[in-house]
N, C-alpha and C. Protein backbone atom coordinates (compact mmCIF):
# COMPACT_ATOMS: atom_id res chain seq x y z
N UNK A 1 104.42 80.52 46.34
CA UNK A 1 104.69 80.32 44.93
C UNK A 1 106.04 80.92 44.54
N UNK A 2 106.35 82.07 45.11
CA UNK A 2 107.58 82.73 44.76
C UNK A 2 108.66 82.02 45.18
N UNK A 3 108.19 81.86 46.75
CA UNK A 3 109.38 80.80 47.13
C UNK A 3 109.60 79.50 46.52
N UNK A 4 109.39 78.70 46.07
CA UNK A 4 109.33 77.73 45.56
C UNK A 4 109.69 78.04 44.03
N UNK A 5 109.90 79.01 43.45
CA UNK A 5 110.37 79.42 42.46
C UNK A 5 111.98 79.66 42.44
N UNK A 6 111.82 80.79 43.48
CA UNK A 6 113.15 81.13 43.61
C UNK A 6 114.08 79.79 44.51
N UNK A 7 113.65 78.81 45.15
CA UNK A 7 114.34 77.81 45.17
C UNK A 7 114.99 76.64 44.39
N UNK A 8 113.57 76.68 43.51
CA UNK A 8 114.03 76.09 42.13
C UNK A 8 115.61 76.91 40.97
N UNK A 9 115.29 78.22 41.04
CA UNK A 9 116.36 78.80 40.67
C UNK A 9 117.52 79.14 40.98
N UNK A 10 117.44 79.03 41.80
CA UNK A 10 119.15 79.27 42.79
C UNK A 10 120.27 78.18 42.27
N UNK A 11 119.67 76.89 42.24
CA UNK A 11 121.04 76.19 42.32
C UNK A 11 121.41 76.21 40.83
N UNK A 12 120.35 76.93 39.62
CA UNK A 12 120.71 76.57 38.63
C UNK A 12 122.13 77.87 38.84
N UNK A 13 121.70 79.16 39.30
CA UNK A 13 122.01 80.11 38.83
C UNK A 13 123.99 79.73 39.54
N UNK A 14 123.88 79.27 40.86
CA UNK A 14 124.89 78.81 41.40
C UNK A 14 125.52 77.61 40.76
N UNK A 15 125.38 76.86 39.89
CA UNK A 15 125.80 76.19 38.84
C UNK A 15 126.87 77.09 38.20
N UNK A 16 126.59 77.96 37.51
CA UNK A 16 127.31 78.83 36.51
C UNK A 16 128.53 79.93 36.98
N UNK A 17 128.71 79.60 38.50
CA UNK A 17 129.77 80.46 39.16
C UNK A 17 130.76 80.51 37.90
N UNK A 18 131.73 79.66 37.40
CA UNK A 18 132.57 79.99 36.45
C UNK A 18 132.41 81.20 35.38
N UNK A 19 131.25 80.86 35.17
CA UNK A 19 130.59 81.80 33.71
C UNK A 19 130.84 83.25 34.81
N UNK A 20 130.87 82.75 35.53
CA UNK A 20 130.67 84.85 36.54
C UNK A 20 132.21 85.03 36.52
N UNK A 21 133.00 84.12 36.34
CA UNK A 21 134.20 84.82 36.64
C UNK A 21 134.73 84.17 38.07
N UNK A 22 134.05 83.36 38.94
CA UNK A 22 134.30 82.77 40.23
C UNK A 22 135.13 81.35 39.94
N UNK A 23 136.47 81.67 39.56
CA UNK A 23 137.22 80.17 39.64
C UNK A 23 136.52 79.15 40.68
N UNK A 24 137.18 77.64 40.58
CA UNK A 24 137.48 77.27 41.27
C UNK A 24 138.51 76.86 41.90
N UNK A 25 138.88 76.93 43.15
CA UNK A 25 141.05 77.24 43.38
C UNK A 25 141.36 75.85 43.51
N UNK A 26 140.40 74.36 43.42
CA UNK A 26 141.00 73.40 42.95
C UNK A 26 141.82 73.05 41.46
N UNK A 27 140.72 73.91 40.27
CA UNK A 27 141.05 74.03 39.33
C UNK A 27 142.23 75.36 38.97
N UNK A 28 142.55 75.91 39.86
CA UNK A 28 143.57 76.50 39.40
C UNK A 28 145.21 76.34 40.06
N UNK A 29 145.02 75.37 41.04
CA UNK A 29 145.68 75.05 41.51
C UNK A 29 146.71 73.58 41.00
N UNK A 30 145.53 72.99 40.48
CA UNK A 30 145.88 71.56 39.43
C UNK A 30 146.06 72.21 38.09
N UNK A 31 146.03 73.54 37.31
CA UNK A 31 146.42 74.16 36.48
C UNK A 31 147.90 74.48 36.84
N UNK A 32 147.98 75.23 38.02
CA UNK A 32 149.48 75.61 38.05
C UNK A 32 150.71 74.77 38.21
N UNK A 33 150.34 73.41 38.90
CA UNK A 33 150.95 72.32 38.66
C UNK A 33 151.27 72.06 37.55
N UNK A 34 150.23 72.08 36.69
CA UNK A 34 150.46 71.26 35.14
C UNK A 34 151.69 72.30 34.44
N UNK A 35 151.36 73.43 35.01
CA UNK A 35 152.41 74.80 34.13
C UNK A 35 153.76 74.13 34.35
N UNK A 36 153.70 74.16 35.84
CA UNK A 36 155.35 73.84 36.61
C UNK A 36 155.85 73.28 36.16
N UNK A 37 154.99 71.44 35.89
CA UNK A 37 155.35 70.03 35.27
C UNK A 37 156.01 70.23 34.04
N UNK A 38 155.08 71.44 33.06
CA UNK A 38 155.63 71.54 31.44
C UNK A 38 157.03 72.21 31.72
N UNK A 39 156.82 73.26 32.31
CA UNK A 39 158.08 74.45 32.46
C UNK A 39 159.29 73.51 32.70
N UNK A 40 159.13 72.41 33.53
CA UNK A 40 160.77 71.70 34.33
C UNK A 40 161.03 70.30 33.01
N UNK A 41 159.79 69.83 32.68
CA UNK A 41 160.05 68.94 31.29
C UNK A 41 160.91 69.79 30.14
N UNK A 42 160.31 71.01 30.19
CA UNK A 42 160.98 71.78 29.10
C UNK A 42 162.44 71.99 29.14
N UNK A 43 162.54 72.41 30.28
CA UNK A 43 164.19 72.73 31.21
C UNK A 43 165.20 71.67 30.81
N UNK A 44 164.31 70.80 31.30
CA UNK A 44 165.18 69.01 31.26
C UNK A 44 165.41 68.79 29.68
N UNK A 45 164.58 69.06 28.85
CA UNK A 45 164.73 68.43 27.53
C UNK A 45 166.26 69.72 26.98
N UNK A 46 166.13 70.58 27.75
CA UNK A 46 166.61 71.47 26.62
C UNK A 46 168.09 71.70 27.86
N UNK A 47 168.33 71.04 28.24
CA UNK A 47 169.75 70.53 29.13
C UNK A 47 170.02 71.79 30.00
N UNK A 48 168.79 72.54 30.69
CA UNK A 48 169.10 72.72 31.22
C UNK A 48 168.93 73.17 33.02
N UNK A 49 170.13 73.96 33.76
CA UNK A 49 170.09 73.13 35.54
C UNK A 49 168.81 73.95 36.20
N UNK A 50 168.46 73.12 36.91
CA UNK A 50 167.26 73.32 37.85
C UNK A 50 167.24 74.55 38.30
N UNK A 51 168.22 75.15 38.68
CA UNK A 51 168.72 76.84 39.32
C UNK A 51 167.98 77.32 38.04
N UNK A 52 169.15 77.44 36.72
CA UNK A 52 168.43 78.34 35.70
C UNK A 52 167.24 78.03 35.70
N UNK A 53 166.46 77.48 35.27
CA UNK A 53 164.78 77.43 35.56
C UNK A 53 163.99 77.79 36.45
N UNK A 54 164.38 77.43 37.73
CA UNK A 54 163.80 78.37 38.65
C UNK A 54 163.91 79.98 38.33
N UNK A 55 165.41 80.12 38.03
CA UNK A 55 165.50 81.84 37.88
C UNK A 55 164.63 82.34 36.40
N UNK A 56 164.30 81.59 35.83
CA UNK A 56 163.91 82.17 34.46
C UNK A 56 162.34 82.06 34.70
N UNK A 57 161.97 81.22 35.73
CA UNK A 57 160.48 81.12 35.69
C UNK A 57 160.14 81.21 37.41
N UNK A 58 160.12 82.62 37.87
CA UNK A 58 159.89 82.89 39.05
C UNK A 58 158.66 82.56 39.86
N UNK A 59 157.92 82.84 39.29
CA UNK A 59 156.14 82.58 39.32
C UNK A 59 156.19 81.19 39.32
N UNK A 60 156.42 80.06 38.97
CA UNK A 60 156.14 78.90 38.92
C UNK A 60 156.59 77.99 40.24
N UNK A 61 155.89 77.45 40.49
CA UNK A 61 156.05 76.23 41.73
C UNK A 61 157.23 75.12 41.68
N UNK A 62 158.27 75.60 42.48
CA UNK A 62 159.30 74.86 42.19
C UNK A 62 159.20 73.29 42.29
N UNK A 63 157.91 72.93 43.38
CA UNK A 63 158.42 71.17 43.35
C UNK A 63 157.51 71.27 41.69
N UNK A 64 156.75 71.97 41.53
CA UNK A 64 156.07 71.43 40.10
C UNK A 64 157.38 71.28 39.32
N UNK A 65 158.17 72.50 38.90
CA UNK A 65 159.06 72.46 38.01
C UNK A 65 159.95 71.06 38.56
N UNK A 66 160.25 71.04 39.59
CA UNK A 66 161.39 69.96 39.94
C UNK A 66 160.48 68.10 39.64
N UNK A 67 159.06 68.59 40.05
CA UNK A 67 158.56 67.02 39.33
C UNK A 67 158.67 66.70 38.03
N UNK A 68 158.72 67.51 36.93
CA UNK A 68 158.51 67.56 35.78
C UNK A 68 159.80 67.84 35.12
N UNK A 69 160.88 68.41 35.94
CA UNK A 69 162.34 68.08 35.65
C UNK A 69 162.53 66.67 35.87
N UNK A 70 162.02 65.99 37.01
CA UNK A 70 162.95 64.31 37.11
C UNK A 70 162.11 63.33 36.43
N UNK A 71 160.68 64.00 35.86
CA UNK A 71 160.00 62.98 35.07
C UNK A 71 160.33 62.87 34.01
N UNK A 72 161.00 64.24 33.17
CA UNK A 72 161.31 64.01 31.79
C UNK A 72 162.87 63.41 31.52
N UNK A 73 163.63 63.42 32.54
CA UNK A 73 164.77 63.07 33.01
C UNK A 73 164.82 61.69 33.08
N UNK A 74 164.20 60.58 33.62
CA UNK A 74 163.79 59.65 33.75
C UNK A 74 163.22 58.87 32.18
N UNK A 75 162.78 59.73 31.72
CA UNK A 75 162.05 59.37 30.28
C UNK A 75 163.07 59.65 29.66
N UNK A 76 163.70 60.49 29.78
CA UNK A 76 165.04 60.77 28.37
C UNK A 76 166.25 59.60 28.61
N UNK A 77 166.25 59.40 29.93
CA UNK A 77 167.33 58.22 30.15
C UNK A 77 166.61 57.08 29.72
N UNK A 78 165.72 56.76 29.92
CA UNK A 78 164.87 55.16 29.85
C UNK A 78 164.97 54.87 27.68
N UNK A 79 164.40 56.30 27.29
CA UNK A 79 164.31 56.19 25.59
C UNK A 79 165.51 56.66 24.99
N UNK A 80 166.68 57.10 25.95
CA UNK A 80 168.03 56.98 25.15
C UNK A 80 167.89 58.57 24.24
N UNK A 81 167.06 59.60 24.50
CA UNK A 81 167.17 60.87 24.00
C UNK A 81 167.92 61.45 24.46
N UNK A 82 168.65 62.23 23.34
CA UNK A 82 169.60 63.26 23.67
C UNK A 82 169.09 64.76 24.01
N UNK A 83 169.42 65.59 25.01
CA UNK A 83 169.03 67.14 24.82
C UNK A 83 169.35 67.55 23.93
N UNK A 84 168.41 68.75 23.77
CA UNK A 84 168.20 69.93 22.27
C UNK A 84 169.18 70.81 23.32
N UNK A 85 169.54 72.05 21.98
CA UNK A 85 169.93 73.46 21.96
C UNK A 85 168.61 74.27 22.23
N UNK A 86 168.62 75.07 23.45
CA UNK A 86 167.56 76.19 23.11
C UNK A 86 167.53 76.80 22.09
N UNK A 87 166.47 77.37 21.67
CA UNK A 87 166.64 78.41 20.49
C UNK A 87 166.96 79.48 20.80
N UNK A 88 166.44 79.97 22.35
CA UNK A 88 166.61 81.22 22.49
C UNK A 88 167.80 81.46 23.48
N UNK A 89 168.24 81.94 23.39
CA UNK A 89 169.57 82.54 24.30
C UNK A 89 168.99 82.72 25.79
N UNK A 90 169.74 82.36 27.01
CA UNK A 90 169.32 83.16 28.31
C UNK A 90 169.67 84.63 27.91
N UNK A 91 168.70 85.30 28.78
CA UNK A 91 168.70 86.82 29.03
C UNK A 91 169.96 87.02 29.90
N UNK A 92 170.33 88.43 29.07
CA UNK A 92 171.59 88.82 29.87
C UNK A 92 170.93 89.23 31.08
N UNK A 93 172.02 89.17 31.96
CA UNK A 93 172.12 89.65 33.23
C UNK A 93 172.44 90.92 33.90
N UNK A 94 171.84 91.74 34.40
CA UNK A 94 171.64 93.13 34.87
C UNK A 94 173.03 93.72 35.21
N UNK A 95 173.81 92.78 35.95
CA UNK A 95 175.01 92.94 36.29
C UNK A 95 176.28 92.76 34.80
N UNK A 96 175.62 92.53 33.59
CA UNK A 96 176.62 92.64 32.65
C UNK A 96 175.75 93.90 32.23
N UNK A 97 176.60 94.68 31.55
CA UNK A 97 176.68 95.76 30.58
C UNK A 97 176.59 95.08 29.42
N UNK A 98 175.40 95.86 28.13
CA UNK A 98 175.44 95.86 26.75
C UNK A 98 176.60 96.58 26.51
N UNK A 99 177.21 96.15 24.86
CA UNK A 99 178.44 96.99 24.26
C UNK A 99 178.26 98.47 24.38
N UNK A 100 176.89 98.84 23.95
CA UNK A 100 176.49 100.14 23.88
C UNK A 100 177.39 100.85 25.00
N UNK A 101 176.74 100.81 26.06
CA UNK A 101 176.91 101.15 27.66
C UNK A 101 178.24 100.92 27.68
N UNK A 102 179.17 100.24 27.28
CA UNK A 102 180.80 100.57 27.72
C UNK A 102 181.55 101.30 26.93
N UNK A 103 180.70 102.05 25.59
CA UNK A 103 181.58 103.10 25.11
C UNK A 103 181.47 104.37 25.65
N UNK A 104 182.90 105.34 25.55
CA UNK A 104 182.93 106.47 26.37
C UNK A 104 181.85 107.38 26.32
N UNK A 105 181.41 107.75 26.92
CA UNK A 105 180.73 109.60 26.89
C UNK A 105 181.63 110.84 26.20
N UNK A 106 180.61 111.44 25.28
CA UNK A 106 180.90 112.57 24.73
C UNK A 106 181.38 113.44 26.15
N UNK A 107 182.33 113.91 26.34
CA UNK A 107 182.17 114.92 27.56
C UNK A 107 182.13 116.15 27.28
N UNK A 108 181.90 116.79 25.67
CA UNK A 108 181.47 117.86 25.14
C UNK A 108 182.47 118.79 25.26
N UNK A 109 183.82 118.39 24.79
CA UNK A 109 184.99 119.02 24.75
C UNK A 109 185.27 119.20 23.27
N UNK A 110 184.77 118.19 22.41
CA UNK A 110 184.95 117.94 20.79
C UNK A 110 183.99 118.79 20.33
N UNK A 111 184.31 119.42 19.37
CA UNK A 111 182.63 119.98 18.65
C UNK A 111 181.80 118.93 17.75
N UNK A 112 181.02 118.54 17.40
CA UNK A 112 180.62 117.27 16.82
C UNK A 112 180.24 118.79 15.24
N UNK A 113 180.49 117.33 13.87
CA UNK A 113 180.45 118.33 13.00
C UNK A 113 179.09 118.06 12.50
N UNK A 114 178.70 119.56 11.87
CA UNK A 114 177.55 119.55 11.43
C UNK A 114 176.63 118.67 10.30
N UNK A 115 176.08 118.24 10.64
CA UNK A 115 175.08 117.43 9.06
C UNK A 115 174.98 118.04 7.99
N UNK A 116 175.44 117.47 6.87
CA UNK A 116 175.02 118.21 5.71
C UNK A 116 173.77 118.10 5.25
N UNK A 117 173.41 119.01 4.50
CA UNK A 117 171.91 118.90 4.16
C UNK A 117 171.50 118.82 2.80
């Protein structure tokens, strides 16, 4: 009786792997594609080169990004759209200095004057 119980229950309970937290790596795998696809459409619409995109989106699957760069590429030539302006600026680069950082150092030869209060 038990057995026949607990056989009955198993496959429900193995049904609900997701609900536990147990992906499935088909489904996350056809997820990360879809990311790539948006990320390189995005690139393409917003004019810009395959390099910068890769570098701005490390984590992402380059043929994804590169399918979804020549698909929207293909579509922007076929409907005669022009590229946008990003809104956001690329991130500076490690190897440039902010303004901050290229003014001199106090080298504590000056007396700095006191705050009034």
């Amino acid at each position: 009786m038990h057995l026949r119980l607990y056989l009955l229950l198993v496959p429900f309970a193995l049904s609900a792997c997701e609900q536990l937290g147990l992906d499935d790596q088909a489904k996350i795998a056809a997820a990360r594609e879809a990311d790539g696809r948006a990320i390189g459409s995005a690139c393409r619409q917003t004019a810009r080169a395959l390099e910068d995109c890769y570098s701005l989106n490390p984590k992402a699957q380059k043929a994804a990004i590169f399918a979804g760069w020549r698909d929207m590429d293909g579509y922007m030539r076929e409907n005669k759209i022009e590229s946008i302006k990003p809104q956001m600026e690329e991130e500076a680069s490690p190897a440039k200095e902010s303004p901050a950082a290229e003014k001199p150092k106090d080298m504590g030869g000056a007396a700095k004057p006191a705050a009034k209060h």
